[in-house]
Protein backbone atom coordinates (compact mmCIF):
# COMPACT_ATOMS: atom_id res chain seq x y z
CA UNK A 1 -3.32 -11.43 -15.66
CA UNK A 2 -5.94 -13.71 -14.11
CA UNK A 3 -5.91 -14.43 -10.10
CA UNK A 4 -5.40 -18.29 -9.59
CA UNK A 5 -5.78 -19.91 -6.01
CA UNK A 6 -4.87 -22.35 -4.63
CA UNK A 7 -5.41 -24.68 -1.44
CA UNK A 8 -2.94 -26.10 0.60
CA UNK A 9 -3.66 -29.83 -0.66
CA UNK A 10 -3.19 -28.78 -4.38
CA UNK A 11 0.03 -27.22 -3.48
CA UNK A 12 1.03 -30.15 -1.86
CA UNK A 13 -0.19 -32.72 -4.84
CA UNK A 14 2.14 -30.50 -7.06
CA UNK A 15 5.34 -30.29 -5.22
CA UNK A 16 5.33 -34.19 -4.51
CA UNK A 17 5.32 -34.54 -8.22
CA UNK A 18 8.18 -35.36 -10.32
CA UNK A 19 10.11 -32.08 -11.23
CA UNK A 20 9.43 -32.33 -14.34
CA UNK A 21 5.61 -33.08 -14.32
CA UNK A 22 5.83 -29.95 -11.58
CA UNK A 23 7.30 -28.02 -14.36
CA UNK A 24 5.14 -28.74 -16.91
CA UNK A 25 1.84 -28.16 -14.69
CA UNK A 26 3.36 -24.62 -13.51
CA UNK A 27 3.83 -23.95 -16.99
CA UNK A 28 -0.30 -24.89 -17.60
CA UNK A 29 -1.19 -22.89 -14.05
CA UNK A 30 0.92 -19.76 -15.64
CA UNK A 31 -1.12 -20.04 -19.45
CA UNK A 32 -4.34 -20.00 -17.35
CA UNK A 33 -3.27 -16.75 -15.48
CA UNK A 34 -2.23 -14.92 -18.70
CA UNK A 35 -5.12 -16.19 -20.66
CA UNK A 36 -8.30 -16.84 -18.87
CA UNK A 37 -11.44 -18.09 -20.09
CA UNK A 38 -9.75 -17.73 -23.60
CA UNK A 39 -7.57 -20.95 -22.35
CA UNK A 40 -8.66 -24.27 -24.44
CA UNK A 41 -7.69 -27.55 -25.64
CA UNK A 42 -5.20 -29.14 -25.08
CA UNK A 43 -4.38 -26.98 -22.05
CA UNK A 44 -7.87 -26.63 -20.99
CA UNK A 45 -11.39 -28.64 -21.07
CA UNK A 46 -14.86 -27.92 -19.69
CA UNK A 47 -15.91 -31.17 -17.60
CA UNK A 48 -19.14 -31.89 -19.57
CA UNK A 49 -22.39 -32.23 -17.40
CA UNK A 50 -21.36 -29.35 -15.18
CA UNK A 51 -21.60 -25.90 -15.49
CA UNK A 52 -18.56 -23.84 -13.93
CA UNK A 53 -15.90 -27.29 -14.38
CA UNK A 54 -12.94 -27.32 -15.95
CA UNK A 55 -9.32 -29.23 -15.73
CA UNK A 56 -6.11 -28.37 -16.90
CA UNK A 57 -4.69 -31.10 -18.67
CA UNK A 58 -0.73 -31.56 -18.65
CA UNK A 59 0.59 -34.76 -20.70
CA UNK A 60 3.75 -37.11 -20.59
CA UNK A 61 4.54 -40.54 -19.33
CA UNK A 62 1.94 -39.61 -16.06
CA UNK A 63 -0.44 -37.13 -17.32
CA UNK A 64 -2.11 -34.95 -14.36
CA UNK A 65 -4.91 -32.73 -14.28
CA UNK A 66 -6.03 -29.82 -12.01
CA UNK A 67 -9.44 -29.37 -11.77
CA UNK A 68 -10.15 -25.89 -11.32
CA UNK A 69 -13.90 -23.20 -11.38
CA UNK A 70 -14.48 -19.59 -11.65
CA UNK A 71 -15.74 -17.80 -8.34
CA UNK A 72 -15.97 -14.28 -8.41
CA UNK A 73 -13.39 -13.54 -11.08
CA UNK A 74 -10.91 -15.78 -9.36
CA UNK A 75 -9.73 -19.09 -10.67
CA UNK A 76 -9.63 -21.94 -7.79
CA UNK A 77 -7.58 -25.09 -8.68
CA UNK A 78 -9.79 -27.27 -6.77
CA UNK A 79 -8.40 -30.85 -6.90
CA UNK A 80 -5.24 -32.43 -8.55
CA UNK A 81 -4.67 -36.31 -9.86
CA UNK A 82 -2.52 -38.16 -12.02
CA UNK A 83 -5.14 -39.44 -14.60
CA UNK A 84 -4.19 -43.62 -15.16
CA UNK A 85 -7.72 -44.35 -17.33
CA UNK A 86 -8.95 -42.86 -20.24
CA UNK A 87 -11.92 -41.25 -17.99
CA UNK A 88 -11.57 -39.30 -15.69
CA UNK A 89 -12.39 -40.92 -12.20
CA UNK A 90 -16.21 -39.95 -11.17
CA UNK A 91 -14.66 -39.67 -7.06
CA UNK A 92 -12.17 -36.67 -8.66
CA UNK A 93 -15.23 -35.05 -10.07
CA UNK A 94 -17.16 -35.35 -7.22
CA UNK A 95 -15.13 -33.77 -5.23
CA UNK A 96 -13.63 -31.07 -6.91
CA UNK A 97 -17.67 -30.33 -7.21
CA UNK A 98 -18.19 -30.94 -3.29
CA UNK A 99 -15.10 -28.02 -3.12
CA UNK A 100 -17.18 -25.34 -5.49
CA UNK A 101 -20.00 -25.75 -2.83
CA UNK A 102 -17.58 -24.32 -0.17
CA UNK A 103 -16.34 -21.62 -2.09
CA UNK A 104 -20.14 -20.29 -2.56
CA UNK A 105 -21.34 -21.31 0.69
């Protein structure tokens, strides 16, 4: 089992979800912890451009994604969204990118 953390924002973002879309992002948070780096598509996918980026990808009527890094052989699920374009939002990459410079600052 991999360690996954969380902040107090993310956890928020999930739990005012829908309970289904909650259910079906735990269920994406829990495949990460039991496999890793080994996680890919359509659960998982590296942001291109950026070295330690990825998002987990749930789908449905609102698709979210949880962007999340590695740090010291911890996952962090840095930033959360409900995706409404086909690309992803460059503000949601910037800032799950601004939150990877705290963690290694």
């Amino acid at each position: 089992m991999w360690q996954i953390k969380t902040s107090h924002e993310v956890d928020q973002f999930i739990d005012n979800l829908e309970i289904t879309t909650q259910g079906k992002i735990r269920n994406v948070i829990n495949l990460l912890k039991e496999y890793g780096h080994l996680l890919r598509t359509p659960h998982s996918k590296k942001i291109i451009g950026h070295d330690n980026l990825f998002e987990l990808r749930s789908s449905g009527n609102s698709p979210v994604r949880l962007f999340y890094t590695v740090h010291k052989n911890e996952y962090y699920i840095l930033r959360g969204f409900v995706k409404k374009t086909n690309k992803t939002p460059i503000r949601e990459i910037n800032t799950a990118i601004s939150r990877i410079g705290e963690l290694t600052s």
